[in-house]
Protein backbone atom coordinates (compact mmCIF):
# COMPACT_ATOMS: atom_id res chain seq x y z
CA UNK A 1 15.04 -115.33 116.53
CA UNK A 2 12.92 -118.37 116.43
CA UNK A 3 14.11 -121.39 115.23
CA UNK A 4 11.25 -121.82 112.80
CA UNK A 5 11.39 -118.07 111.37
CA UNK A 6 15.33 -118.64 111.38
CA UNK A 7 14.80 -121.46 108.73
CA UNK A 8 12.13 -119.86 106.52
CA UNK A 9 14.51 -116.52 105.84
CA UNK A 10 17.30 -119.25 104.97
CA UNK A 11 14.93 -120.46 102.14
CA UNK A 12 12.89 -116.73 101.00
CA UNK A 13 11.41 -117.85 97.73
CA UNK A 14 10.11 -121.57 98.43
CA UNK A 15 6.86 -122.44 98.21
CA UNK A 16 5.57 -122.22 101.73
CA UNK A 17 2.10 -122.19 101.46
CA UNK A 18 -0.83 -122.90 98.98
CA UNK A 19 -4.27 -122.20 99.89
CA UNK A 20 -7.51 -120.62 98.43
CA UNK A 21 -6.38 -121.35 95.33
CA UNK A 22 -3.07 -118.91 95.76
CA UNK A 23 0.60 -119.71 96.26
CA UNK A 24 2.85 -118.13 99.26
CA UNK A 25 6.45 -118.16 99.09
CA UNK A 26 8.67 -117.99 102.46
CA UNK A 27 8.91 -114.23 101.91
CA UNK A 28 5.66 -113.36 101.79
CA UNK A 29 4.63 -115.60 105.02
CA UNK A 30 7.80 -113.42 106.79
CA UNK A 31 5.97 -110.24 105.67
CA UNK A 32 2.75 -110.92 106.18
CA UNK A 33 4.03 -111.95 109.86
CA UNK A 34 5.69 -109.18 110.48
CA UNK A 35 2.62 -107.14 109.76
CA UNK A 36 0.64 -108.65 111.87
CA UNK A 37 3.02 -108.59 114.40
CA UNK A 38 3.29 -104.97 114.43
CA UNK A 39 -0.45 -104.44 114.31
CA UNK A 40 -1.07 -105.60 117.35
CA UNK A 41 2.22 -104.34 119.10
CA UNK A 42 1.11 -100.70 118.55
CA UNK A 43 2.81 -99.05 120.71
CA UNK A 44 4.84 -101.50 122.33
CA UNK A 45 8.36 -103.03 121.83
CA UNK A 46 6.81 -106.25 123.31
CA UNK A 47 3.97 -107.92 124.35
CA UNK A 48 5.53 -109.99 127.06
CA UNK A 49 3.34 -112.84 127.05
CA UNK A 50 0.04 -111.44 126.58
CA UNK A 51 -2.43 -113.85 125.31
CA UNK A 52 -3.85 -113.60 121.79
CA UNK A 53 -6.55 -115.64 121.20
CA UNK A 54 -7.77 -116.05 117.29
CA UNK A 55 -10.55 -117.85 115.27
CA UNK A 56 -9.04 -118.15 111.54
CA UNK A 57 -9.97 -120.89 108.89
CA UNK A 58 -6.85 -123.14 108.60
CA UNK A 59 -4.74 -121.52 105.41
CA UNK A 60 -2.42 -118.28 104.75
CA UNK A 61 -3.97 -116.19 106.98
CA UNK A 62 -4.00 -118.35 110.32
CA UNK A 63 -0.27 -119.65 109.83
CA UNK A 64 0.30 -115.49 109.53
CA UNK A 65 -1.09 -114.90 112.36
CA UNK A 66 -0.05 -117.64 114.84
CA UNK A 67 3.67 -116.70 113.41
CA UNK A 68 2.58 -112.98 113.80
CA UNK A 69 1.50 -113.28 117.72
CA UNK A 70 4.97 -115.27 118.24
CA UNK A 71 7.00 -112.86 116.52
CA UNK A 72 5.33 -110.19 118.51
CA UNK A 73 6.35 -111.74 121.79
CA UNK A 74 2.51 -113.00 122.64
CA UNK A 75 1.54 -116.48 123.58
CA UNK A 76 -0.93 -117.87 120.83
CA UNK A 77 -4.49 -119.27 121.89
CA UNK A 78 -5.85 -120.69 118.59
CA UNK A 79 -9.87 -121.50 118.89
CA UNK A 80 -12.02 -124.11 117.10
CA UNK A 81 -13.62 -122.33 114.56
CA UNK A 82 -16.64 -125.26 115.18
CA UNK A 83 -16.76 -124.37 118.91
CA UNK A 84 -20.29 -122.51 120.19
CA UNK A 85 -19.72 -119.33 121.28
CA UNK A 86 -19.90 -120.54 125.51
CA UNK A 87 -16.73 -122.91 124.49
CA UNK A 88 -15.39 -120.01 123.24
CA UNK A 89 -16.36 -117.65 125.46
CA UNK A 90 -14.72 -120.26 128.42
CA UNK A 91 -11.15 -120.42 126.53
CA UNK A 92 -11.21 -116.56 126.00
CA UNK A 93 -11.92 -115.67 129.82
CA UNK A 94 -9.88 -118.79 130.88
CA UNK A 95 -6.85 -117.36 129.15
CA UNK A 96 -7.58 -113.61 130.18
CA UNK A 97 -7.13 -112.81 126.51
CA UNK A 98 -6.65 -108.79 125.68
CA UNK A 99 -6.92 -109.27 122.02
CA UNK A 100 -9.22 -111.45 120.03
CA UNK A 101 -8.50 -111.95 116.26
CA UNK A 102 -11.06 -113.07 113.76
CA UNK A 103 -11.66 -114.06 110.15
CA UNK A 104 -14.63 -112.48 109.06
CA UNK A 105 -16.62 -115.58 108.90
CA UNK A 106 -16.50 -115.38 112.45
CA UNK A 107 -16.53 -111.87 113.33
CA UNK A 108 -20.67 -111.76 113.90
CA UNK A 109 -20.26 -115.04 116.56
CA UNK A 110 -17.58 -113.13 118.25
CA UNK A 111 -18.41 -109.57 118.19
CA UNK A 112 -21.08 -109.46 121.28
CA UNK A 113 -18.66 -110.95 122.87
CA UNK A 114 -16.32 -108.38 122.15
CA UNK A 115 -18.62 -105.74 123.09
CA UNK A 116 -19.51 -107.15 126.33
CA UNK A 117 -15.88 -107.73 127.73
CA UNK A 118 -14.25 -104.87 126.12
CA UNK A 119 -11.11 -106.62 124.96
CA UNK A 120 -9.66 -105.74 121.82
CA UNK A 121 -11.10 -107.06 118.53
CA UNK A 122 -9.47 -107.28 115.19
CA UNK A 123 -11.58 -108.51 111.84
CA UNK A 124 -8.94 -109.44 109.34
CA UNK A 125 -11.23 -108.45 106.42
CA UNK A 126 -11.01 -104.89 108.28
CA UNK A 127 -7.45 -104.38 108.75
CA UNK A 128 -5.65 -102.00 106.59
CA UNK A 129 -2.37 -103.57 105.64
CA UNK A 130 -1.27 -99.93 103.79
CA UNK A 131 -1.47 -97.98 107.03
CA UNK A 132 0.70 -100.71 108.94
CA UNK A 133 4.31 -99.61 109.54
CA UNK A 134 6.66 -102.41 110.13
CA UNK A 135 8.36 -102.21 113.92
CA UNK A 136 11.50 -103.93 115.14
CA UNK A 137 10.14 -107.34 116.53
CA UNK A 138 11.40 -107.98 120.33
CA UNK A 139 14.48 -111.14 120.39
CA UNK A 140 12.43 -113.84 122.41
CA UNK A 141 14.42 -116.32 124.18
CA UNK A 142 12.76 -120.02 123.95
CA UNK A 143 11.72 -120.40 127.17
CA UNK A 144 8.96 -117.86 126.31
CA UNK A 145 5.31 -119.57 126.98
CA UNK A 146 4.49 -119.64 123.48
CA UNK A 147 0.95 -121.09 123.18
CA UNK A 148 -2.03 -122.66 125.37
CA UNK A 149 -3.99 -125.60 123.48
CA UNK A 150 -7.48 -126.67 125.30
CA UNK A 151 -7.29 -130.35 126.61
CA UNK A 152 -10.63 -132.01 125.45
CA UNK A 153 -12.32 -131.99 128.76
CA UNK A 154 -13.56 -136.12 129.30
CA UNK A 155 -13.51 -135.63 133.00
CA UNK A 156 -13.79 -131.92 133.93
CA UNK A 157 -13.76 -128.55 132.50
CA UNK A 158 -10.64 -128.42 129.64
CA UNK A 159 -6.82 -127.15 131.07
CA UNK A 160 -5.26 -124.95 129.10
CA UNK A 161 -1.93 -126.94 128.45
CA UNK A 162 1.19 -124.29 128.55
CA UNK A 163 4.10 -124.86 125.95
CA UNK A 164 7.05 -123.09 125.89
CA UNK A 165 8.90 -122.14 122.41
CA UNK A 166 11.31 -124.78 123.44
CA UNK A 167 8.79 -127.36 124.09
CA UNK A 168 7.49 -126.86 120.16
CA UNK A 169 10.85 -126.66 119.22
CA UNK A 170 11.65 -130.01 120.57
CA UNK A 171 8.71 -131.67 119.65
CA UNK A 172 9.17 -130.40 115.86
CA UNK A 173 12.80 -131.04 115.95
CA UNK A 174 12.63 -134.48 117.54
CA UNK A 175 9.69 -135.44 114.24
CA UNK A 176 11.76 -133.68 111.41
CA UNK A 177 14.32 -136.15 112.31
CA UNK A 178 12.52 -138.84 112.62
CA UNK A 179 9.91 -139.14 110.19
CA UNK A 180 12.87 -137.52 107.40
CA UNK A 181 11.39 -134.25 106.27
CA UNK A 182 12.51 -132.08 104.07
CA UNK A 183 12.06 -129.54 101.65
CA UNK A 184 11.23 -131.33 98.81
CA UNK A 185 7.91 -132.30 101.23
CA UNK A 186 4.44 -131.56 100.16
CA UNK A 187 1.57 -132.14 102.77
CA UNK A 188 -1.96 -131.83 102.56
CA UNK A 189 -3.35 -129.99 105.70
CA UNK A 190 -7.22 -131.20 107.01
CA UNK A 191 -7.16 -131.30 110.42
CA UNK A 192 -8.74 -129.16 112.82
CA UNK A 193 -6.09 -126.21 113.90
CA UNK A 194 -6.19 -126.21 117.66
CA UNK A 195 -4.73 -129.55 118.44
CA UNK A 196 -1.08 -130.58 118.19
CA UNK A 197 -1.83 -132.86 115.28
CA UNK A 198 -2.72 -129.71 112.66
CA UNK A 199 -0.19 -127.48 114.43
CA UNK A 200 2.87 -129.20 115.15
CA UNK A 201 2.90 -132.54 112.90
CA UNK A 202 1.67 -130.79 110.03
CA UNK A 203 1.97 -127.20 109.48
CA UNK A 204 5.28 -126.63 112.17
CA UNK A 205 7.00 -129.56 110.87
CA UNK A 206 6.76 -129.08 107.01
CA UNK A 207 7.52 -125.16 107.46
CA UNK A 208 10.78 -126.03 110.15
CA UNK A 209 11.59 -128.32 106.97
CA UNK A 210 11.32 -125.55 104.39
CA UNK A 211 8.35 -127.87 102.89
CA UNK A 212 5.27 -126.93 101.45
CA UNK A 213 1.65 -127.10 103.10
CA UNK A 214 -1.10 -127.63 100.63
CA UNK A 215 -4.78 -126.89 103.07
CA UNK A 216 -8.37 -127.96 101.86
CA UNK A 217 -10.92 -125.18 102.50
CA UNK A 218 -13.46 -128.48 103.87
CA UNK A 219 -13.08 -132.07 104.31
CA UNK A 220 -14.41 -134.36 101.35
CA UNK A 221 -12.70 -137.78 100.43
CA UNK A 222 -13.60 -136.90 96.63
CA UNK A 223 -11.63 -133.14 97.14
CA UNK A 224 -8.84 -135.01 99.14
CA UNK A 225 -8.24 -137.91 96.16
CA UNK A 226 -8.93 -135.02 93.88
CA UNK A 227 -5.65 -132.79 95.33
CA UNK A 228 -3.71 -135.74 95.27
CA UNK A 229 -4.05 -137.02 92.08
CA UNK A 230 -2.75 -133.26 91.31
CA UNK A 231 0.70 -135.83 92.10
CA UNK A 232 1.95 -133.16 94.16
CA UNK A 233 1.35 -134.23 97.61
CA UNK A 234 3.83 -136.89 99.08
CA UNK A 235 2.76 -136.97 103.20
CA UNK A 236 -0.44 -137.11 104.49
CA UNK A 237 -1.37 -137.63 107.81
CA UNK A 238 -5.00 -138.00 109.26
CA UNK A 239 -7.06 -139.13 112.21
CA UNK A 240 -9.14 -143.12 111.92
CA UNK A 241 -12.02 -141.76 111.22
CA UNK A 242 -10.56 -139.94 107.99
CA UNK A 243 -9.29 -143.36 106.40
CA UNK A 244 -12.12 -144.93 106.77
CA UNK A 245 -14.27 -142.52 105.07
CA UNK A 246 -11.74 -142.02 102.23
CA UNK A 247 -11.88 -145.98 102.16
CA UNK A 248 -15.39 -146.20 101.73
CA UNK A 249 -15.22 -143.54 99.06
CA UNK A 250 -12.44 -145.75 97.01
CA UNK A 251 -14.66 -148.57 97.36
CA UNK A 252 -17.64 -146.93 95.59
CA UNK A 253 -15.35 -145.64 92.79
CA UNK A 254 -15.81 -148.35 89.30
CA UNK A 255 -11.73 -150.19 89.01
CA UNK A 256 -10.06 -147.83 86.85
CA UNK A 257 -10.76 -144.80 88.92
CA UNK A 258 -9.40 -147.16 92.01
CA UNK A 259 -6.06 -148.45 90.35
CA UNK A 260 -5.51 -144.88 89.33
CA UNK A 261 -5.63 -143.69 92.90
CA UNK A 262 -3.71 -146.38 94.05
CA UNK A 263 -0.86 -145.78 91.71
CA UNK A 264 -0.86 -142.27 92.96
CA UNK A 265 -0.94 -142.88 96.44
CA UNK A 266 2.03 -145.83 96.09
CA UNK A 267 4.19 -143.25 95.02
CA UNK A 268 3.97 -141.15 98.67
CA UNK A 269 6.67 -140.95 100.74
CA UNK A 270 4.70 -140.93 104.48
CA UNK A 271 1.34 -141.75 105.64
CA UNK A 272 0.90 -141.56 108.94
CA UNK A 273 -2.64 -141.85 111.73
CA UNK A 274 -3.26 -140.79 115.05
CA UNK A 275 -5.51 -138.58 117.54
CA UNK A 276 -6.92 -141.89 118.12
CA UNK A 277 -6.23 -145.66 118.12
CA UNK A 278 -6.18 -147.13 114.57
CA UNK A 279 -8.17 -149.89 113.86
CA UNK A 280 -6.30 -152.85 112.59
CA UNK A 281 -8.66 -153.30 109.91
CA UNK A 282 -8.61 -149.65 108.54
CA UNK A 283 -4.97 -150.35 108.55
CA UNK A 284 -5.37 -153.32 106.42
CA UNK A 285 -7.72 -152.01 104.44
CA UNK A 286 -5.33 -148.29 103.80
CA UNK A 287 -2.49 -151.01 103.01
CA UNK A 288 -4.46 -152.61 100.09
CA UNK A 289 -5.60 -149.14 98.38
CA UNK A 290 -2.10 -147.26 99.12
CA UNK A 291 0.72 -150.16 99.19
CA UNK A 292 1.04 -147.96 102.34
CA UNK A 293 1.56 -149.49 105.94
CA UNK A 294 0.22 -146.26 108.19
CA UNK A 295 2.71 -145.22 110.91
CA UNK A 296 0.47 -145.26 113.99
CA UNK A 297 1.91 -142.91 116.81
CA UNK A 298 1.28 -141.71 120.40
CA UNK A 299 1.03 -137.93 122.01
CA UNK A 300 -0.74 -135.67 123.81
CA UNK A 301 -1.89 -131.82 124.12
CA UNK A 302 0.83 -131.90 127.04
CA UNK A 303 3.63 -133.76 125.37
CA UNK A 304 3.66 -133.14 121.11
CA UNK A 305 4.65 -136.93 119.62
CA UNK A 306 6.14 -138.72 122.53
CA UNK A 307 6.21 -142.63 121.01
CA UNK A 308 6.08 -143.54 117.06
CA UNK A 309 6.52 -146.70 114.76
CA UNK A 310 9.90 -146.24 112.94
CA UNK A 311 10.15 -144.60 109.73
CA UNK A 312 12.55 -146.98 108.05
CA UNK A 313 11.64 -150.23 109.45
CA UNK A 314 8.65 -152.47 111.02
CA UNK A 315 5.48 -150.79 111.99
CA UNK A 316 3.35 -153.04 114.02
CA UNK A 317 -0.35 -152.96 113.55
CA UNK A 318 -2.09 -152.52 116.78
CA UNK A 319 1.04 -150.64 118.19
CA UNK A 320 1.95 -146.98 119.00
CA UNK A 321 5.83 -148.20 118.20
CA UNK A 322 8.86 -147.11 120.42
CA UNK A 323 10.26 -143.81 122.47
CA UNK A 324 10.90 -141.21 119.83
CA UNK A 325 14.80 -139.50 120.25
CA UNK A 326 14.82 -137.50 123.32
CA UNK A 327 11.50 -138.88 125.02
CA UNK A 328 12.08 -141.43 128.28
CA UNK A 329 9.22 -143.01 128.86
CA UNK A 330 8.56 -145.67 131.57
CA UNK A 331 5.39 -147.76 132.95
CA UNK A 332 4.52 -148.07 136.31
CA UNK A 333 1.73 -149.70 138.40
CA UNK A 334 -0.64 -148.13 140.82
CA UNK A 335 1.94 -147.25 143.12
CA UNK A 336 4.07 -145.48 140.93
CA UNK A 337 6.68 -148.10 140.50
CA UNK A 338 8.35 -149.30 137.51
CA UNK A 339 6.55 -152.41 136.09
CA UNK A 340 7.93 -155.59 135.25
CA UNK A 341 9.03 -156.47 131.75
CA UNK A 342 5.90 -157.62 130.33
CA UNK A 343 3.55 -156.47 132.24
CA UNK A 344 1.07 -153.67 131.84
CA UNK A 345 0.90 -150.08 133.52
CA UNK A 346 0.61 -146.29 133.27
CA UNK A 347 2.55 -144.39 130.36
CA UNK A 348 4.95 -141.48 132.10
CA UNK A 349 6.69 -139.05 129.95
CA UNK A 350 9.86 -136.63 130.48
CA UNK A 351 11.87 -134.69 127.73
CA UNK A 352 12.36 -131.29 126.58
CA UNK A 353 8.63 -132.27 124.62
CA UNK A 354 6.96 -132.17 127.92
CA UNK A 355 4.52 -129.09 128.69
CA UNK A 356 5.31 -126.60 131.20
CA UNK A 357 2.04 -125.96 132.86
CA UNK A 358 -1.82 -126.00 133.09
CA UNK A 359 -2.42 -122.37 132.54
CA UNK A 360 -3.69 -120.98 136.03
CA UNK A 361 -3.97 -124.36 137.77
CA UNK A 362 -0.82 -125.34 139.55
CA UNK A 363 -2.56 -127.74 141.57
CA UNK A 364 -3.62 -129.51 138.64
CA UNK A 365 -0.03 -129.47 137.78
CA UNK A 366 1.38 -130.88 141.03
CA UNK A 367 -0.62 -133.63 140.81
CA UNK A 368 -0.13 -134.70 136.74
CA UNK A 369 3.63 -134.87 137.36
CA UNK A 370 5.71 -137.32 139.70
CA UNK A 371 7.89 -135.80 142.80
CA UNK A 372 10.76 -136.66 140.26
CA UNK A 373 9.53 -134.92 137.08
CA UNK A 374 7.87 -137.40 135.14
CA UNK A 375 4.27 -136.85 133.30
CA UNK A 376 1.73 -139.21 134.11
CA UNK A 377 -0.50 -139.46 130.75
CA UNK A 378 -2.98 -141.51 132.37
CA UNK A 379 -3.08 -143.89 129.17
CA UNK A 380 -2.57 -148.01 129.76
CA UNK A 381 0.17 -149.93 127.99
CA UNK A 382 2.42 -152.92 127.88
CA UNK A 383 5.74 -153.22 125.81
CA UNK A 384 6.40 -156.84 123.36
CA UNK A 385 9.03 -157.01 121.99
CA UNK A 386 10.22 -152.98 122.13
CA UNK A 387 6.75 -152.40 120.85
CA UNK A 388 4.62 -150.18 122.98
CA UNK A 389 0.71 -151.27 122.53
CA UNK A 390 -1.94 -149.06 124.03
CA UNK A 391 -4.49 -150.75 126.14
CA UNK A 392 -6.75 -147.77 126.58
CA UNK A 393 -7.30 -144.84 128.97
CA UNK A 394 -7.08 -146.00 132.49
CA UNK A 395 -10.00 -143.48 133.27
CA UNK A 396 -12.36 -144.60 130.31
CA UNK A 397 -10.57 -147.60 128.56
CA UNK A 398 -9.69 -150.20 131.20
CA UNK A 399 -12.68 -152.27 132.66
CA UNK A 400 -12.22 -153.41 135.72
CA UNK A 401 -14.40 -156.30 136.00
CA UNK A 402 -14.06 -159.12 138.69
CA UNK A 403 -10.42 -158.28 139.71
CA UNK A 404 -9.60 -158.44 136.13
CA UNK A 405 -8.24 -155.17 133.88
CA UNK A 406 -9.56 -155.37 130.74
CA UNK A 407 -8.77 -153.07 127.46
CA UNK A 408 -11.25 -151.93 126.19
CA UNK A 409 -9.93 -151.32 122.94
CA UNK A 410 -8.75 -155.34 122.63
CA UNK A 411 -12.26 -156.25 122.23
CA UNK A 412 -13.10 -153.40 119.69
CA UNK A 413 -10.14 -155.50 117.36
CA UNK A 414 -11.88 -158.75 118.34
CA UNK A 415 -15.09 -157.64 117.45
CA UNK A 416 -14.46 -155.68 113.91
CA UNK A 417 -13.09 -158.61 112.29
CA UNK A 418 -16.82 -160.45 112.48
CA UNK A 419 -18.05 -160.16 108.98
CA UNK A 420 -21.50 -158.69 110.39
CA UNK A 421 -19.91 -156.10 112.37
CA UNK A 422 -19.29 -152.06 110.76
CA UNK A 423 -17.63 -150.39 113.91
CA UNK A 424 -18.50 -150.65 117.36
CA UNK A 425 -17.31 -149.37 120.61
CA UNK A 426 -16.52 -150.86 124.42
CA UNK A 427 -16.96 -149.74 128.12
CA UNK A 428 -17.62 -150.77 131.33
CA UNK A 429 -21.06 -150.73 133.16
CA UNK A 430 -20.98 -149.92 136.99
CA UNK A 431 -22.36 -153.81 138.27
CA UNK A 432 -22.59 -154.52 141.68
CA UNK A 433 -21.23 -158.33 141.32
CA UNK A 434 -18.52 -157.64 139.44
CA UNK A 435 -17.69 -154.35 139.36
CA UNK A 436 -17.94 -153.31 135.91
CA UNK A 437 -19.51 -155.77 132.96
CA UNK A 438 -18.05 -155.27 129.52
CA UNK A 439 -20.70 -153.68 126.98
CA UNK A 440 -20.54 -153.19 123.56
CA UNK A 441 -22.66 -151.16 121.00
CA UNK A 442 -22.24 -152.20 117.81
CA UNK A 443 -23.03 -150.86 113.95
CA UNK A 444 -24.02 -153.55 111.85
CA UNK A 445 -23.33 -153.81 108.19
CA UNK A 446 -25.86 -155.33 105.67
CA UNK A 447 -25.90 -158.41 107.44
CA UNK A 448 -27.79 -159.95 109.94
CA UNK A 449 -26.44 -160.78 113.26
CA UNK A 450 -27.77 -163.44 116.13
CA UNK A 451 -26.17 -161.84 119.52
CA UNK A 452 -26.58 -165.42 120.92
CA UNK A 453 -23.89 -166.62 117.89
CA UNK A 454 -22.42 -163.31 118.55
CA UNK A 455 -21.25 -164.44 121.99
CA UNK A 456 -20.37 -168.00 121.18
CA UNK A 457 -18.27 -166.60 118.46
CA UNK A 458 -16.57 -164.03 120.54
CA UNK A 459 -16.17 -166.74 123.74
CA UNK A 460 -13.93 -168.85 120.89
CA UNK A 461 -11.50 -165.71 120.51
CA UNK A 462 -10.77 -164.48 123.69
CA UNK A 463 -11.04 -165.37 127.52
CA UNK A 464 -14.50 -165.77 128.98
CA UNK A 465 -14.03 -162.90 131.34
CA UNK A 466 -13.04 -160.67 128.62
CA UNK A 467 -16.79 -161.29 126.91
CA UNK A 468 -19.42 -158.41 126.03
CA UNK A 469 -22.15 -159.09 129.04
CA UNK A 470 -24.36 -156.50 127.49
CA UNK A 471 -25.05 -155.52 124.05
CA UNK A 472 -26.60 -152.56 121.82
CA UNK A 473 -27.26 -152.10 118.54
CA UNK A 474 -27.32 -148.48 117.64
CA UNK A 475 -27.16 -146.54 113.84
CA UNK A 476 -24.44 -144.32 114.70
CA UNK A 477 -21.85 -144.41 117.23
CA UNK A 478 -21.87 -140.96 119.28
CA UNK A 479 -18.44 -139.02 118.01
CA UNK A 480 -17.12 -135.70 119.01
CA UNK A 481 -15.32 -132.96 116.18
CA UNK A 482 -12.10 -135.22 116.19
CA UNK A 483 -13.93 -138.13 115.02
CA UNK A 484 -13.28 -140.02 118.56
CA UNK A 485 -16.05 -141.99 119.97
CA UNK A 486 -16.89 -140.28 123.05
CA UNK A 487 -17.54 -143.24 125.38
CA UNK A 488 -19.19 -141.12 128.35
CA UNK A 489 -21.91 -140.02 126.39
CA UNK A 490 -21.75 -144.22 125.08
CA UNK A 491 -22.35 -145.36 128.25
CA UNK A 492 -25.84 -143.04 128.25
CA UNK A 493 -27.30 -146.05 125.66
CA UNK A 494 -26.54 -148.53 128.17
CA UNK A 495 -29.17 -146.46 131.22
């Protein structure tokens, strides 16, 4: 039996679940799981790995299902319910998916679809839970592939990343312990569910835990401070982007309605950011509404959490903290040797965390992992002091400009702290004298701002060759569905 299943029939009657305005106890998620589980068995004992991909709104319903395909023996393929029907479409044929599960929101995108390739399609709003007989579930052994998540795709066409049901159940296990759940936990669920951030940090982790998960139908700051000054929620974790709009909202709110919030949100027992770096001013900013210093981590599709600030002691602003229990981690230069202390180079991974595959691409996964096992993550740091700090992605992130490397994301902290500047964003620009320059596009508040003091200014806090060469003022900084600035598409403004 699953680990996670194991756990929830050791606790039947806690609250598991509350969504749509309805409560679910343990039980009834083990019921409605086993349902679904024997729906789409049929006729078999097992489905030996088949893949089930499903578009479900994040609530009751999905967690039943993604614990329904498990318990069935299938390996889970959850899609973005914001996804076009060709990103669809790609994941579904990628994955050679035999059944397709949708809410009924979704059914019309799907159904042509369906129709054309002939797999089989369940509606949820059409299934008749009376005429479903409960079968014996198959005894899966955790080396079962368990699910494939969709890398986001920056350089080429997305990899469907392979996890095992004892990579989860490392990744959950190694967080639980860290970050001190338990059942008494109640966490608000608003993230997308088809990254590891929604499924494994939230949802896997508070229901391993016996805790409850609280979703949000959509994403409001006013509905998110409204649920928790219900004073039942006690974690919350989020992406940037998500602070700073429920920042901006606190600052529009007249005093009382702000030291009310605040005295709710002092009383939480975790807050936590990631899916992207965390500005040092959002964190700053968070600190002053919530009395709450964010605990910034680092993972990946491939890997779950792999590096976090500690729960019980300092969290560094600006870094992604230390090796979480269980998780080596090294940095090494260009030639795949171990760095010196101090000095900067590629994260590698290994653990029981770490990913078995890309899902029909073993080249792909040759070449991601050392001769000797290790994952190469492709993402740019340098330890102080124990402290990991992320430099950027050494694909996107590091500019190399006249034999220099330069983070990118460095000069993003430099520049946000000018009083003129919103938000802004950094890459390189192909140059033929030196390589790459350094350009910036900036969002500027209500203030004016001179780029010739601009560059003075910046010259006084950091190294000349570290300087914006180029600059762009633009409305709105181009951002994909996680809220990430998608710097490909930045350097477009630059042409």
């Amino acid at each position: 039996m699953l680990k996670i299943v194991k756990n929830a029939t050791a606790n039947p009657e806690n609250q598991a679940i509350i969504s749509d305005n309805q409560s679910y106890t343990y039980q009834d998620l083990l019921n409605s799981s086993h349902q679904f589980a024997s729906l789409i068995l049929e006729n078999l004992v097992d489905l030996n790995e088949t893949r089930i991909a499903f578009m479900v709104s994040p609530g009751f319903d999905y967690v039943s299902v993604q614990w329904g395909i498990w318990r069935a023996g299938g390996i889970a393929v959850p899609l973005c319910i914001s996804y076009p029907l060709p990103s669809l479409q790609y994941v579904i044929e990628d994955t050679g998916a035999e059944i397709v599960i949708a809410g009924a929101e979704y059914a019309e995108i799907l159904q042509p679809l369906a129709a054309e390739k002939g797999f089989r399609f369940i509606i949820l709003s059409e299934v008749d839970k009376a005429a479903i007989q409960q079968k014996k579930l198959p005894n899966l052994q955790s080396s079962r592939k368990a699910m494939i998540l969709y890398t986001s795709g920056t350089t080429n066409l997305p990899k469907g990343v392979v996890t095992t049901h004892a990579n989860i159940e490392a990744q959950v296990s190694t967080l639980v312990k860290s970050w001190q759940w338990s059942a008494k936990d109640h966490i608000l669920c608003i993230l997308p569910l088809h990254h590891v951030h929604g499924i494994i940090n939230v949802i896997s982790c508070a229901l391993l835990s016996g805790a409850t998960v609280e979703f949000l139908p959509s994403f409001s700051a006013q509905g998110v401070f409204g649920v928790f000054q219900k004073g039942e929620i006690n974690v919350f974790m989020a992406v940037p982007t998500i602070y700073f709009k429920l920042i901006s909202h606190w600052e529009s709110l007249p005093d009382d309605q702000q030291k009310q919030i605040t005295n709710t949100l002092s009383k939480f027992r975790l807050m936590v950011s990631g899916s992207a770096a965390l500005p040092v001013s959002v964190m700053e900013k968070w600190k002053t509404i919530s009395t709450h210093t964010l605990l910034e981590r680092y993972g990946m599709t491939e890997i779950g959490m792999g590096i976090s600030n500690p729960y019980d002691a300092e969290r560094k602003a600006g870094y992604i903290g230390r090796p979480l229990a269980g998780v080596k981690t090294r940095l090494v230069d260009e030639n795949n040797v171990v760095v010196k202390r101090g000095q900067a180079g590629e994260i590698q991974i290994k653990g029981k965390n770490v990913f078995l595959e890309y899902w029909n691409k073993p080249e792909a996964t040759q070449k991601t992992f050392t001769i000797d096992g290790w994952f190469k993550t492709g993402d740019v740091a340098v330890v102080e002091k124990g402290y990991y700090r992320i430099l950027g992605r050494d694909s996107i992130d590091i500019i190399k400009s006249g034999g220099y490397k330069i983070s990118a994301l460095e000069i993003e902290e430099i520049l946000r702290t000018h009083v003129a500047i919103e938000d802004c964003s950094v890459v390189g620009i192909p140059n033929e004298e030196w390589g790459e320059i350094v350009a910036a596009a900036i969002i500027l508040n209500d203030q004016n701002l001179d780029l010739k003091v601009l560059n003075t200014w910046i010259r006084e806090k950091m190294p000349a060759y570290k300087t914006p060469r180029q600059y762009k003022i633009v409305e709105e900084l181009p951002r994909n569905a996680m809220g990430k600035v998608t710097k490909n598409d930045l350097k477009k403004l630059f042409n």
